[in-house]
PDB file of N, CA and C in Angstrom:
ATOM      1  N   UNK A   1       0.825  -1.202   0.000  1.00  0.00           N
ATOM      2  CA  UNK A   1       0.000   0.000   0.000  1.00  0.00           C
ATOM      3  C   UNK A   1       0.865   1.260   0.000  1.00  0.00           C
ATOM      4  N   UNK A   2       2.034   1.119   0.453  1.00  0.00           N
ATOM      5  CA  UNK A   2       3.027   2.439   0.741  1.00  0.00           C
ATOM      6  C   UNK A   2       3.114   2.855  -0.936  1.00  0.00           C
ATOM      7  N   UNK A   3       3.209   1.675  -1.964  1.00  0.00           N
ATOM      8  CA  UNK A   3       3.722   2.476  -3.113  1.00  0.00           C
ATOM      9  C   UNK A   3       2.601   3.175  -3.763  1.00  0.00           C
ATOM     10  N   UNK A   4       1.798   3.593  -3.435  1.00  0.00           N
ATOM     11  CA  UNK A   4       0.752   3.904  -4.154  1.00  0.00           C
ATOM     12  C   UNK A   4       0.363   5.469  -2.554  1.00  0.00           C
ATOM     13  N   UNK A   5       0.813   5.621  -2.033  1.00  0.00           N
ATOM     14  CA  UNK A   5       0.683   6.756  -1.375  1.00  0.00           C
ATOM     15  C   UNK A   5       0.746   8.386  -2.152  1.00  0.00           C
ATOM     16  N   UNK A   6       1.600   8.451  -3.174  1.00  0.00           N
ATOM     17  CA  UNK A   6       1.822   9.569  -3.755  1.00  0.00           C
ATOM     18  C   UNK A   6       0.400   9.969  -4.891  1.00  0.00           C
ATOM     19  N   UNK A   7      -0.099   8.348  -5.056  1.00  0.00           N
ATOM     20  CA  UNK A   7      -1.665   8.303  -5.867  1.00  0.00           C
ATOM     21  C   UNK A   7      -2.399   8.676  -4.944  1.00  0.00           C
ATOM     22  N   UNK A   8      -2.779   8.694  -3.936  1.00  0.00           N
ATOM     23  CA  UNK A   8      -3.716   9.071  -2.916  1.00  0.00           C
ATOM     24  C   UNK A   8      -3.669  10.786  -2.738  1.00  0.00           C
ATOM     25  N   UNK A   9      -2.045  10.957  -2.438  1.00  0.00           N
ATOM     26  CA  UNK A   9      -1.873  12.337  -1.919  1.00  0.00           C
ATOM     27  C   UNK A   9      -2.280  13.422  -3.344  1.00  0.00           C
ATOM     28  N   UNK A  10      -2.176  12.585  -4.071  1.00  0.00           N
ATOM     29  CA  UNK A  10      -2.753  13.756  -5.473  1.00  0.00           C
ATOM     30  C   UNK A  10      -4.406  13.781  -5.901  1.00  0.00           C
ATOM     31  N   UNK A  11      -4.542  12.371  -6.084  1.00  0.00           N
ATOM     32  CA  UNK A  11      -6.470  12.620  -6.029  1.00  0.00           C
ATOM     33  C   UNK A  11      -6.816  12.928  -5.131  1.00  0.00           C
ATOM     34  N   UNK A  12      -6.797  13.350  -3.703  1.00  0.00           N
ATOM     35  CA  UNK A  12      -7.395  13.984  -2.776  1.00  0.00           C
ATOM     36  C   UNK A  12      -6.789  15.624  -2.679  1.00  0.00           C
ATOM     37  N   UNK A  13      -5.737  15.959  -3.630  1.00  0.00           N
ATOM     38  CA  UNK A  13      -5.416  17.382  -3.781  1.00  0.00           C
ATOM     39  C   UNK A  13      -6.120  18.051  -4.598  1.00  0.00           C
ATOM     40  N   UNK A  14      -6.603  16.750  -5.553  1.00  0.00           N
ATOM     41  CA  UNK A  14      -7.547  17.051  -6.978  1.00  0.00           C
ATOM     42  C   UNK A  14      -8.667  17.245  -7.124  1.00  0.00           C
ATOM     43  N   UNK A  15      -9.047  16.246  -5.543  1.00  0.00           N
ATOM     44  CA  UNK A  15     -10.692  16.903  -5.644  1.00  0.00           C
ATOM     45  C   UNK A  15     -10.827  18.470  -5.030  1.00  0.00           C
ATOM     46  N   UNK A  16      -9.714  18.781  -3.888  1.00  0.00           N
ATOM     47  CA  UNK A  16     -10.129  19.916  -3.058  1.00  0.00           C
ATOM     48  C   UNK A  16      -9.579  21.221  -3.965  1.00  0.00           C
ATOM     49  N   UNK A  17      -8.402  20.991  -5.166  1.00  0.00           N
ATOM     50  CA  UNK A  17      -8.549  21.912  -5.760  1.00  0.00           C
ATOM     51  C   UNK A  17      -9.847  21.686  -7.313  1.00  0.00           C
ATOM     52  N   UNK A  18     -10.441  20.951  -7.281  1.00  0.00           N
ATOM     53  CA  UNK A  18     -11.629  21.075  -8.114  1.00  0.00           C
ATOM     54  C   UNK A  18     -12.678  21.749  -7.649  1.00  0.00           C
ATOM     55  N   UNK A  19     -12.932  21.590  -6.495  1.00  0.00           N
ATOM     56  CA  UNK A  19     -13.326  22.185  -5.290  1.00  0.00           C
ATOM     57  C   UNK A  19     -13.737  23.515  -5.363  1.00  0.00           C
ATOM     58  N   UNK A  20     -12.224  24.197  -5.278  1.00  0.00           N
ATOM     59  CA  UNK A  20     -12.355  25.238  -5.098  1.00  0.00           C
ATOM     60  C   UNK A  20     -12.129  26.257  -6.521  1.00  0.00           C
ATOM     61  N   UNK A  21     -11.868  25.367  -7.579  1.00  0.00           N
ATOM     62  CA  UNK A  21     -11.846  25.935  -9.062  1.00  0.00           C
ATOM     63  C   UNK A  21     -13.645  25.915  -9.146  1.00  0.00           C
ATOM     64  N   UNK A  22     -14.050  25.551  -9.135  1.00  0.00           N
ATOM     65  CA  UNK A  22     -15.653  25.210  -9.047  1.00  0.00           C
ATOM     66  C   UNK A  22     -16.231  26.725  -8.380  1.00  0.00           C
ATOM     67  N   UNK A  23     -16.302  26.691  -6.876  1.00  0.00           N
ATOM     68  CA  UNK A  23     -16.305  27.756  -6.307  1.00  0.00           C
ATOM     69  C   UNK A  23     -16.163  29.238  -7.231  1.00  0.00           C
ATOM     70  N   UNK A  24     -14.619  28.910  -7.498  1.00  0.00           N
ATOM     71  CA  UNK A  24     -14.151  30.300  -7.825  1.00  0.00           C
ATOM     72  C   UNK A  24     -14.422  31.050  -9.467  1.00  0.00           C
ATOM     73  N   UNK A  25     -15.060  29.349 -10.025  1.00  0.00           N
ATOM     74  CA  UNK A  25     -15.315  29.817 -11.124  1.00  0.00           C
ATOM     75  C   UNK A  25     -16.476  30.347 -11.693  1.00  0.00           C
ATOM     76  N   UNK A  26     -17.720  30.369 -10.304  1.00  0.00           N
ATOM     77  CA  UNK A  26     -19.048  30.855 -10.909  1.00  0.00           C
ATOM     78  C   UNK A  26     -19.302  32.534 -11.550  1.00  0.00           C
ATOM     79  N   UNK A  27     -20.072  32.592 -12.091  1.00  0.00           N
ATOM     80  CA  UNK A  27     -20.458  33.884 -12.721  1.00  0.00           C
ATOM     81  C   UNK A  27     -20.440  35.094 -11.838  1.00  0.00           C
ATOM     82  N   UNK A  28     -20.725  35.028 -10.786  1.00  0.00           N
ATOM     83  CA  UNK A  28     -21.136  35.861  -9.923  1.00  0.00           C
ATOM     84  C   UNK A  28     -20.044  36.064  -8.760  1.00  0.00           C
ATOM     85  N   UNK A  29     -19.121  35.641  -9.031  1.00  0.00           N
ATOM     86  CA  UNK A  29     -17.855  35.540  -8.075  1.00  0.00           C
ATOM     87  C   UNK A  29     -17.922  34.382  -6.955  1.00  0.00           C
ATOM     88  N   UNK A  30     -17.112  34.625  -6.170  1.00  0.00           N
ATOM     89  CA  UNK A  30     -16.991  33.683  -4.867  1.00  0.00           C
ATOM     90  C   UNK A  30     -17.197  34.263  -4.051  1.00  0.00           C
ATOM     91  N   UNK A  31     -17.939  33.589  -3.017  1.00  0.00           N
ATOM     92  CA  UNK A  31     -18.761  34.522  -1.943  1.00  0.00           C
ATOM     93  C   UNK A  31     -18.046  33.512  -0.869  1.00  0.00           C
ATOM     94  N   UNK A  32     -17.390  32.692  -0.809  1.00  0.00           N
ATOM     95  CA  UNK A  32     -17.127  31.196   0.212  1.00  0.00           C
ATOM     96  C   UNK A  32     -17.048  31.356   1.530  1.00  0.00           C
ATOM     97  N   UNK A  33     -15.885  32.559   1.538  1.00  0.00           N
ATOM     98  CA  UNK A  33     -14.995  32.931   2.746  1.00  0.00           C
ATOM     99  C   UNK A  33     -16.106  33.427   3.394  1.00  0.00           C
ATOM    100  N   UNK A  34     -16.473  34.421   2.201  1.00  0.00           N
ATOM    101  CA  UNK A  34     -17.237  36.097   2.978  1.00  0.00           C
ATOM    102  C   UNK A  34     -18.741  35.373   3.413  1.00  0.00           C
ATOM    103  N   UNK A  35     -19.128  34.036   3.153  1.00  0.00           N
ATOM    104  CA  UNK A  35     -20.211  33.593   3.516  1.00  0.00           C
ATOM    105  C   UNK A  35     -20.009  33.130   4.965  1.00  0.00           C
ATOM    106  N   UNK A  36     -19.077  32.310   5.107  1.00  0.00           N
ATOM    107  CA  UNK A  36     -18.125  31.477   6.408  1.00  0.00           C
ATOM    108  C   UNK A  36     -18.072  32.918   7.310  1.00  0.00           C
ATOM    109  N   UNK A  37     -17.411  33.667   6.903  1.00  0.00           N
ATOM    110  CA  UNK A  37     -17.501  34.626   8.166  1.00  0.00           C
ATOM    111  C   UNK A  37     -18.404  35.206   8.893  1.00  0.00           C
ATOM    112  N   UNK A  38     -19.523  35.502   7.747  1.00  0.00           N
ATOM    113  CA  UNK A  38     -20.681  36.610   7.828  1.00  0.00           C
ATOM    114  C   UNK A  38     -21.475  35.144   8.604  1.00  0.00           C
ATOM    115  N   UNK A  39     -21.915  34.174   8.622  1.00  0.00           N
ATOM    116  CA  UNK A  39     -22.481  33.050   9.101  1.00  0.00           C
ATOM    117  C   UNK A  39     -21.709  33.426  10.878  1.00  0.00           C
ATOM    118  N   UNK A  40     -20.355  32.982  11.332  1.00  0.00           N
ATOM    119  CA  UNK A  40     -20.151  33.142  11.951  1.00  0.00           C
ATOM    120  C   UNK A  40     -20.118  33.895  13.148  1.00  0.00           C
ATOM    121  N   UNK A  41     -20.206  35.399  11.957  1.00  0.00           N
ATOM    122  CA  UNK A  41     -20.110  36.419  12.754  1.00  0.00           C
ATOM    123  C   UNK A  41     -22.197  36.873  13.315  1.00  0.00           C
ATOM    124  N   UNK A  42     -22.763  35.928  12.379  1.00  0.00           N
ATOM    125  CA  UNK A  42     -24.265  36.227  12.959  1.00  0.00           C
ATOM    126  C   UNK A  42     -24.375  35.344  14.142  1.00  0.00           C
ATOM    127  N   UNK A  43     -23.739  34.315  14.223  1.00  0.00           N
ATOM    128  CA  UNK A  43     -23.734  33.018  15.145  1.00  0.00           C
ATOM    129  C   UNK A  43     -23.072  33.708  16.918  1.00  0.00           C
ATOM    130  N   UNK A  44     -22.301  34.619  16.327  1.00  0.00           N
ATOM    131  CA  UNK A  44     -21.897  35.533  17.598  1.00  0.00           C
ATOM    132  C   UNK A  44     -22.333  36.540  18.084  1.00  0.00           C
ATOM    133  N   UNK A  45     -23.180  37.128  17.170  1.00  0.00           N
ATOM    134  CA  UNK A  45     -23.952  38.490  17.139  1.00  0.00           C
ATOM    135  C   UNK A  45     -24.604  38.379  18.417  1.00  0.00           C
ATOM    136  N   UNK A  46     -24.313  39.738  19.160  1.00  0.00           N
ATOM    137  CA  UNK A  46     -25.426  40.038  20.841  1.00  0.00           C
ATOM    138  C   UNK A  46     -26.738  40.387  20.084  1.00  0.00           C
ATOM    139  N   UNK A  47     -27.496  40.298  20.626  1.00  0.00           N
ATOM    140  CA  UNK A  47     -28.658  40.361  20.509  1.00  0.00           C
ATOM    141  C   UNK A  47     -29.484  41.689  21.553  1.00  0.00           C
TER     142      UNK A  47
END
């Protein structure tokens, strides 16, 4: 199984940069981060 480690470490680089080519490639820009934060930052929000 060891020789086949460098096959693993690349299709799992391949999906997360498909990932994020996907993301970054919609029409309307990427909102990802600024969604993650703004979520967060309502999740902390005083009330």
């Amino acid at each position: 199984m060891g020789e086949y480690d460098a096959v693993w470490v690349f299709i799992i680089s391949l999906v997360f940069v498909s990932f994020y080519i996907y993301i970054e490639a919609r029409p309307k820009g990427s909102n990802l981060f600024g969604n993650i934060s703004e979520t967060i930052s309502r999740f902390f929000r005083k009330r």
